[in-house]
Protein backbone atom coordinates (compact mmCIF):
# COMPACT_ATOMS: atom_id res chain seq x y z
CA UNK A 1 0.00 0.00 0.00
CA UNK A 2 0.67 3.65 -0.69
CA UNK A 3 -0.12 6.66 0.19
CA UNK A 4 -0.40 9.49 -2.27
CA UNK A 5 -1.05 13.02 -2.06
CA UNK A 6 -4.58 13.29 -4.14
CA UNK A 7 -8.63 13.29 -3.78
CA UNK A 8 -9.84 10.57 -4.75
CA UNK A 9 -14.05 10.27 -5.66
CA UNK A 10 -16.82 7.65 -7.00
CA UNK A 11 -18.96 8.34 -9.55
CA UNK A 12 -21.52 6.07 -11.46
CA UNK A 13 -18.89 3.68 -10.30
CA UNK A 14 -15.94 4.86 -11.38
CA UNK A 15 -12.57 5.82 -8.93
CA UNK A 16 -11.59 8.78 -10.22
CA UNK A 17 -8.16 9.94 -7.93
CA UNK A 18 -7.50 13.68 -8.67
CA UNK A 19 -3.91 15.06 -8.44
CA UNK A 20 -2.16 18.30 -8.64
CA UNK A 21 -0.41 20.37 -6.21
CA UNK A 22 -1.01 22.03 -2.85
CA UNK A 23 -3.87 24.41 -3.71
CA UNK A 24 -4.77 23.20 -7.56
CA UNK A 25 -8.27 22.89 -6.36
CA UNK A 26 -8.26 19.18 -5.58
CA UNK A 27 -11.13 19.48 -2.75
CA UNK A 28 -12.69 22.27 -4.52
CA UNK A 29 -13.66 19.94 -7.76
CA UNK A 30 -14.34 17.33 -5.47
CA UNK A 31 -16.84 19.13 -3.32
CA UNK A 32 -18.56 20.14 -6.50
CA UNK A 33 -18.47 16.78 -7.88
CA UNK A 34 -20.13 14.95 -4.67
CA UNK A 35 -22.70 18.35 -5.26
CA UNK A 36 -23.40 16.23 -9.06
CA UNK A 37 -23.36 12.62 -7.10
CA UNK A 38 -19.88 11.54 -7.19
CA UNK A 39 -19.39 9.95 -3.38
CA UNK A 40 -16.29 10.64 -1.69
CA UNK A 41 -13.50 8.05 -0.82
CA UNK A 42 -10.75 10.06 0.59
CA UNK A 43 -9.88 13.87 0.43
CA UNK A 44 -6.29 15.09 0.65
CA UNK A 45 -4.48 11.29 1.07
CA UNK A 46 -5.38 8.66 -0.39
CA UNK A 47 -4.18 5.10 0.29
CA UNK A 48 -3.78 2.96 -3.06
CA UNK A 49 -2.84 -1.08 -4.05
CA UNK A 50 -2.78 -2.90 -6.14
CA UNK A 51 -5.13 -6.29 -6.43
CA UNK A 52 -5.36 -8.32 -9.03
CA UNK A 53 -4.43 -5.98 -11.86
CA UNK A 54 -6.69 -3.18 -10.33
CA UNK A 55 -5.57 -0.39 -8.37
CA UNK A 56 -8.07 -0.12 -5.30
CA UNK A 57 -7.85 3.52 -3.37
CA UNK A 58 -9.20 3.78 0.38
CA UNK A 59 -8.83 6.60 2.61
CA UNK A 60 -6.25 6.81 5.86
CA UNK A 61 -8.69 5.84 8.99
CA UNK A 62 -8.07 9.11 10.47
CA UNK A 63 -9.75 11.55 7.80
CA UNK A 64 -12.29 9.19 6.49
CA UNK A 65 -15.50 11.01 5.28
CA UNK A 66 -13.50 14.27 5.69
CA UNK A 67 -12.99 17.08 3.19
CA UNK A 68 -11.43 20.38 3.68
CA UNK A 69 -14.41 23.15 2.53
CA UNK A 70 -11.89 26.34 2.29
CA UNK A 71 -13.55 29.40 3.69
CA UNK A 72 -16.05 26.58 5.83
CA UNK A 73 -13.57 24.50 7.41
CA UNK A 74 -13.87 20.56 7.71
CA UNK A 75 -17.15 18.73 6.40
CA UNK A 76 -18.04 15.47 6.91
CA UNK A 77 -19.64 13.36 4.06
CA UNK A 78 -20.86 9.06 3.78
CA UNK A 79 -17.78 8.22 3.15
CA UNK A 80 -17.39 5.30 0.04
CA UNK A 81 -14.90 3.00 1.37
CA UNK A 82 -12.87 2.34 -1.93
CA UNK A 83 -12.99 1.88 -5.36
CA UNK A 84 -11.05 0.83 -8.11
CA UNK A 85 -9.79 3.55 -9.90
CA UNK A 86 -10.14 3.63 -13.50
CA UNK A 87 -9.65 7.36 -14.46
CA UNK A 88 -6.63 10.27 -13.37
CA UNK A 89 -7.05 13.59 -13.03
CA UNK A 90 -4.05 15.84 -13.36
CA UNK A 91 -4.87 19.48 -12.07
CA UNK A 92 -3.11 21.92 -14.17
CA UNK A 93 -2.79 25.62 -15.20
CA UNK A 94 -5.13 26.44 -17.79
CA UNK A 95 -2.21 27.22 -19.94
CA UNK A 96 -1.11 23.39 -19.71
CA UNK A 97 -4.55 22.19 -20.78
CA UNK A 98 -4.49 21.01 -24.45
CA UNK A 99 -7.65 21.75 -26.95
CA UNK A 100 -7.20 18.46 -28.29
CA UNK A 101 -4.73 16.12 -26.51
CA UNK A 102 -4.03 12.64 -27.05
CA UNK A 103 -4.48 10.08 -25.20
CA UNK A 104 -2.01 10.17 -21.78
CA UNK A 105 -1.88 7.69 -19.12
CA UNK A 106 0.46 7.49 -15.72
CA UNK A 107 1.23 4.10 -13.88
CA UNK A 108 0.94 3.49 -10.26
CA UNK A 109 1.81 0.22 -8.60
CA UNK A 110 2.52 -0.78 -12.16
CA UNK A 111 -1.28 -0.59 -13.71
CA UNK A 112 -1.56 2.24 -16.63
CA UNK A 113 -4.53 4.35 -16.28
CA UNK A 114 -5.58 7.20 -18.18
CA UNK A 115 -4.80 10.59 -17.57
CA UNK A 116 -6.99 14.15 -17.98
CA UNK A 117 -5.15 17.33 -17.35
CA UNK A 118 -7.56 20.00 -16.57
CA UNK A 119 -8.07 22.90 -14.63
CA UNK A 120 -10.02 22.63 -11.82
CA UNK A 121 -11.33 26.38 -11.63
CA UNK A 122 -12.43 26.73 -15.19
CA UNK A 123 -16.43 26.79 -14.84
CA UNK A 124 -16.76 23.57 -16.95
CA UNK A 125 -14.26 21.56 -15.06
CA UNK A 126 -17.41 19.53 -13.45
CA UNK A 127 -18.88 18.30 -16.48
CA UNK A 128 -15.50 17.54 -17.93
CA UNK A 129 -14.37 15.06 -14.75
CA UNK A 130 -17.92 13.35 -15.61
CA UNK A 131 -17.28 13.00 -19.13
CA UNK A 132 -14.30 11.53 -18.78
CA UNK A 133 -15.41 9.25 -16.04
CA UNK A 134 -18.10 7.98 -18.53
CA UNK A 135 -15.29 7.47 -21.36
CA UNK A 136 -13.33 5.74 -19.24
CA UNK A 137 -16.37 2.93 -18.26
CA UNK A 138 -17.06 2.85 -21.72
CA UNK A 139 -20.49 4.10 -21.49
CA UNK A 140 -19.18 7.37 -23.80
CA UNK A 141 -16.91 7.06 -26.71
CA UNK A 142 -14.47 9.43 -28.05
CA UNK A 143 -14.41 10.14 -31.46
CA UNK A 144 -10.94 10.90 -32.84
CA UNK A 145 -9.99 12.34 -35.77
């Protein structure tokens, strides 16, 4: 097991683990995603492994159901216990965030996943974590040119 310096959500059952430094908005997009039914697994830290070719995220006992409202203070939520991821978020600048990218992935504990950089504070950040949530169960398909 590991422990790993990202937000990590569920949604429609999909572990989506959101990264990006101190500040990137990590809580923020997850707070607005649990607004749009994601559930959250851990906020901050996450704990992942690796079983059976999946990689599983849980959240550290001690902040379980726990996520960091800035300007409210500390809000507790039904925690989801874990999930297997199946989708990255990479919280960028806006400047790093490519019109049309190809595909990118990042391995942890040696399983490839695919990668999205956005930015978290651009208005349709929300709808963009769900699409790609949905692309990556296969229940939307990307058309590429």
């Amino acid at each position: 097991m590991e422990k790993i310096h990202a937000t990590c959500i569920e949604f429609s059952g999909v572990g989506v683990l959101i990264t990006g430094p101190s500040g990137s908005g990590k809580s923020d997009l997850a707070l607005r995603l649990i607004d749009s039914g994601a559930r959250l697994v851990a906020d901050d830290w996450t704990e992942i492994s690796s079983d059976q070719g999946k990689l599983i995220a849980r959240c550290p006992p001690p902040i379980s159901g726990l996520l960091e409202v800035r300007g409210i203070g500390i809000i507790s939520f039904e925690p989801c216990p874990e999930i297997e991821i199946l989708l990255i978020i990479d919280l960028v600048a806006s400047s790093e965030v490519e019109r049309l990218p190809d595909y990118s992935s990042r391995i942890l504990q040696g399983i490839e996943l695919p990668l999205v950089k956005l930015n978290a504070f651009e208005i349709s950040a929300l709808n963009k974590v769900l699409i790609a949530a949905r692309l990556a169960n296969g229940s939307v398909k990307r058309h590429d040119t």
